[in-house]
C-alpha atoms as a PDB file:
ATOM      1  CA  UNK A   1      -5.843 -29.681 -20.382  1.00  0.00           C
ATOM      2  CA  UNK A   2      -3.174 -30.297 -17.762  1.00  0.00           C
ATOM      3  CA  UNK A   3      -1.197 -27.337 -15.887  1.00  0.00           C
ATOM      4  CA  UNK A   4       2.274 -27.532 -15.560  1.00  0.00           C
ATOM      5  CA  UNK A   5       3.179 -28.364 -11.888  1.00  0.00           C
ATOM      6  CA  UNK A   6       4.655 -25.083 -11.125  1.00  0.00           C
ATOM      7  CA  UNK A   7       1.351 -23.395 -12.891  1.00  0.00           C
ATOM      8  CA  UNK A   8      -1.150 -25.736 -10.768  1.00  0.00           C
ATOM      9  CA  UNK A   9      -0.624 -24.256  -7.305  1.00  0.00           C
ATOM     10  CA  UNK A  10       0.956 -20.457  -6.643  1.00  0.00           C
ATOM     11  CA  UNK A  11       3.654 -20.632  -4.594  1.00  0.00           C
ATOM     12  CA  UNK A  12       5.467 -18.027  -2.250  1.00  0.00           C
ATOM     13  CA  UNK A  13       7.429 -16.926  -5.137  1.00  0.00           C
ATOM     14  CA  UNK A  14       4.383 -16.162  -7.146  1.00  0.00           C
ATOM     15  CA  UNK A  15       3.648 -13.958  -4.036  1.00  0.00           C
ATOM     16  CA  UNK A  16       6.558 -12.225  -3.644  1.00  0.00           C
ATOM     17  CA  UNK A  17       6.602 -11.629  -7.109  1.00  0.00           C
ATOM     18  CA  UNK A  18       3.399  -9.253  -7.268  1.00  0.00           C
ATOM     19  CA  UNK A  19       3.872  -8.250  -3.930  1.00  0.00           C
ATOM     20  CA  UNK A  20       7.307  -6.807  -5.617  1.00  0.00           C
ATOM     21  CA  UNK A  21       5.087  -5.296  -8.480  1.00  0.00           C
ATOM     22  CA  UNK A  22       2.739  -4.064  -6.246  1.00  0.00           C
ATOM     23  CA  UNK A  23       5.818  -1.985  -3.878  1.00  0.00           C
ATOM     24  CA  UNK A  24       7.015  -1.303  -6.868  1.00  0.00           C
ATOM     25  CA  UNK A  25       4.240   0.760  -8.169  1.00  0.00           C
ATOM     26  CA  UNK A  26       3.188   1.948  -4.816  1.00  0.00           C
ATOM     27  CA  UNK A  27       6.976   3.439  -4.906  1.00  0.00           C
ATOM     28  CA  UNK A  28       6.564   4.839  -8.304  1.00  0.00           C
ATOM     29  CA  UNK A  29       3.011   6.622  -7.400  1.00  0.00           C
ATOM     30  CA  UNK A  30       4.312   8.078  -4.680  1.00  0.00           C
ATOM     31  CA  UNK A  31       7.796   9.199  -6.360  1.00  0.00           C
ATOM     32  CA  UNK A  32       6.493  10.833  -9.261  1.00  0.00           C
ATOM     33  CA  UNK A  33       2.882  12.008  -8.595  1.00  0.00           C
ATOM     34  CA  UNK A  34       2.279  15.734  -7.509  1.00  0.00           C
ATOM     35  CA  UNK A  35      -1.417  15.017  -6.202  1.00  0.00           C
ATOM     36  CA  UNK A  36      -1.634  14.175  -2.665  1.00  0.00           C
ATOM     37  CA  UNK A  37      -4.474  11.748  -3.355  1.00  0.00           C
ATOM     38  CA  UNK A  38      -1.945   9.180  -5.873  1.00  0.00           C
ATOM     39  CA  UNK A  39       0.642  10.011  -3.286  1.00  0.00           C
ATOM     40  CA  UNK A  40      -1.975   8.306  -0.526  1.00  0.00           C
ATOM     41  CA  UNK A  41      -3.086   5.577  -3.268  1.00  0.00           C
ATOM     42  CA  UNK A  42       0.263   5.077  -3.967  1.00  0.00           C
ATOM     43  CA  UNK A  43       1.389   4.302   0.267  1.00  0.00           C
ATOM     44  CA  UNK A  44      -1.834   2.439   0.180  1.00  0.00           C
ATOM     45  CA  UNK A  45      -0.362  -0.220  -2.560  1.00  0.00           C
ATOM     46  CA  UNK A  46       3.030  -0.070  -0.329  1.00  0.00           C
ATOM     47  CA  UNK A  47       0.933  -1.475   2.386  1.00  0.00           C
ATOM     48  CA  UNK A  48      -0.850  -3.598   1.014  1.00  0.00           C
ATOM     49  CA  UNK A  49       2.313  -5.426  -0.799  1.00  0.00           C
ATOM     50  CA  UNK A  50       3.514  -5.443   2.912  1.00  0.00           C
ATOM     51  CA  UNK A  51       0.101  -7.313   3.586  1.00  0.00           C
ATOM     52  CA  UNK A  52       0.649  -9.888   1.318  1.00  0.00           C
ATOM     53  CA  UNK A  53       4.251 -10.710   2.398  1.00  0.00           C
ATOM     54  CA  UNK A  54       3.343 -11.495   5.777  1.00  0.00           C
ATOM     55  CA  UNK A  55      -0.172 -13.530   4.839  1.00  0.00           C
ATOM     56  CA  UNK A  56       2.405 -15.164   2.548  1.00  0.00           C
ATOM     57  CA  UNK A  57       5.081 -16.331   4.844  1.00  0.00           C
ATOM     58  CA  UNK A  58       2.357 -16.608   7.499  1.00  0.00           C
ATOM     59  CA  UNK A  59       0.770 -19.515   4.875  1.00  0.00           C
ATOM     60  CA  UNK A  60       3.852 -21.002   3.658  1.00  0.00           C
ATOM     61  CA  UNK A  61       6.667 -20.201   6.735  1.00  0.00           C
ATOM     62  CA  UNK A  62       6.134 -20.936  10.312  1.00  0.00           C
ATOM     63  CA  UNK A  63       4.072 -18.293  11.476  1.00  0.00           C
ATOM     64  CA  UNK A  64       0.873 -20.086  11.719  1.00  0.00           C
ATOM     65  CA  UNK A  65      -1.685 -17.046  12.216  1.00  0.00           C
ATOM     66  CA  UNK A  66       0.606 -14.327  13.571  1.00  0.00           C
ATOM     67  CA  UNK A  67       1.238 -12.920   9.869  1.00  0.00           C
ATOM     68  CA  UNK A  68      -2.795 -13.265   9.305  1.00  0.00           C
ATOM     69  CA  UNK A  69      -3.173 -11.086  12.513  1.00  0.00           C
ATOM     70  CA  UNK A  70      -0.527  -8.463  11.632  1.00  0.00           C
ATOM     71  CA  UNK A  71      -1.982  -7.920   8.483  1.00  0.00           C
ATOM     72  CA  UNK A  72      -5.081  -7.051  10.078  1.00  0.00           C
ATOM     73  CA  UNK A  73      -3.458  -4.497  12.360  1.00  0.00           C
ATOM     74  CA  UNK A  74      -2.028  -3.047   9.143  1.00  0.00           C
ATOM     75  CA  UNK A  75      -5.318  -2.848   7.322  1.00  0.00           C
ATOM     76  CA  UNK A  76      -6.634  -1.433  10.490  1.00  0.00           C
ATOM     77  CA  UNK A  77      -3.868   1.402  10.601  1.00  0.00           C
ATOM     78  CA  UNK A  78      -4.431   2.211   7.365  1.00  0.00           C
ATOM     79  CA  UNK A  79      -7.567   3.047   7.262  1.00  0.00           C
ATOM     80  CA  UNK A  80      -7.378   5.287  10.028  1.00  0.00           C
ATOM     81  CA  UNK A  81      -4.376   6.865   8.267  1.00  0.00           C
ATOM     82  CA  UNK A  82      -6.291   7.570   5.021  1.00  0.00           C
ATOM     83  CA  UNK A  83      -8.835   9.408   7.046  1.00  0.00           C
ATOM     84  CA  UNK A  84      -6.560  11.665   8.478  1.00  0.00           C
ATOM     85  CA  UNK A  85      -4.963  12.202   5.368  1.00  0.00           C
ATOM     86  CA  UNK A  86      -7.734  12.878   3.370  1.00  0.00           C
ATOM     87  CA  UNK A  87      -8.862  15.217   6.091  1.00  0.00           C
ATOM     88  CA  UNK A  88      -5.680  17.224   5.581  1.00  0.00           C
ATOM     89  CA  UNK A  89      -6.232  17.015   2.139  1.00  0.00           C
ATOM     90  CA  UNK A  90      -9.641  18.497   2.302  1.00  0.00           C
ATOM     91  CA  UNK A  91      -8.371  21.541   4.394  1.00  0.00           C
ATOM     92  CA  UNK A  92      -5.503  21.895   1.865  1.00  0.00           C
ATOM     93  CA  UNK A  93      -8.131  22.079  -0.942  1.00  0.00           C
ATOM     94  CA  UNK A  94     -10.120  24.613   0.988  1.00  0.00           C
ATOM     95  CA  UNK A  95      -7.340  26.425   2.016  1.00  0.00           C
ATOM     96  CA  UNK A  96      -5.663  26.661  -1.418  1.00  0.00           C
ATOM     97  CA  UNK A  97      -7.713  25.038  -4.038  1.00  0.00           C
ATOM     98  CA  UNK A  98      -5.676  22.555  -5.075  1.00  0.00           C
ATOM     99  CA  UNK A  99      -4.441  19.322  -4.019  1.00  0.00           C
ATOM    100  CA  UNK A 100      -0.566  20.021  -4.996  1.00  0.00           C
ATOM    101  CA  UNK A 101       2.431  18.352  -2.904  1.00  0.00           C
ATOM    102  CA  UNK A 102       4.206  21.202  -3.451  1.00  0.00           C
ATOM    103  CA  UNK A 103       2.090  24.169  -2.114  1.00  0.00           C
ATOM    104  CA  UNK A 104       2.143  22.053   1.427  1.00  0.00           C
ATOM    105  CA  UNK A 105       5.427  23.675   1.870  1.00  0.00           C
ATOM    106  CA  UNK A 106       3.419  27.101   2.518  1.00  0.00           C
ATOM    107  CA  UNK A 107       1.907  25.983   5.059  1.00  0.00           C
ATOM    108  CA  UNK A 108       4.771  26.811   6.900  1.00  0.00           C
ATOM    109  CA  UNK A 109       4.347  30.589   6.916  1.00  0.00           C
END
């Protein structure tokens, strides 16, 4: 069976196209969800889109390696920022037991 041409090898606009879905849903998770841990799921998909726009460009613009190496420093900063979010998460459990966007706000009393 033969592929069509534009089927045989992904291009950037197959990348940018579920790089789109992924902000997209990253967006939506962190929009609508009232659970801090979809609300860290959901800026973990945002980042990751961001990751594979600049391996993308980085493969098929003129950035040679620099978009490979910022991508690293993003996966790098992420992890370290889930972490610390789950770590406030955890003492927002203890503290109230629940996980609820909304009771953060008493936090400031």
């Amino acid at each position: 069976m033969v592929l069509p041409e534009w089927l045989a090898e992904p291009g950037l606009n197959h990348f940018l196209v579920v790089s789109a879905a992924l902000f997209s849903l990253g967006l939506l998770a962190v929009i609508s969800r009232r659970n801090i841990i979809m609300v860290l799921m959901g800026i973990e998909l945002i980042l990751n889109s961001a990751n594979l726009n600049f391996v993308a460009f980085s493969r098929y613009g003129l950035l040679s390696l620099d978009g490979h190496m910022i991508a690293l420093f993003v996966i790098i900063i992420a992890a370290a920022e889930a972490a610390v979010a789950l770590a406030i998460a955890l003492n927002i459990y203890n503290r109230f037991g629940s996980i609820d966007v909304d009771q953060i706000s008493e936090l400031k009393d």
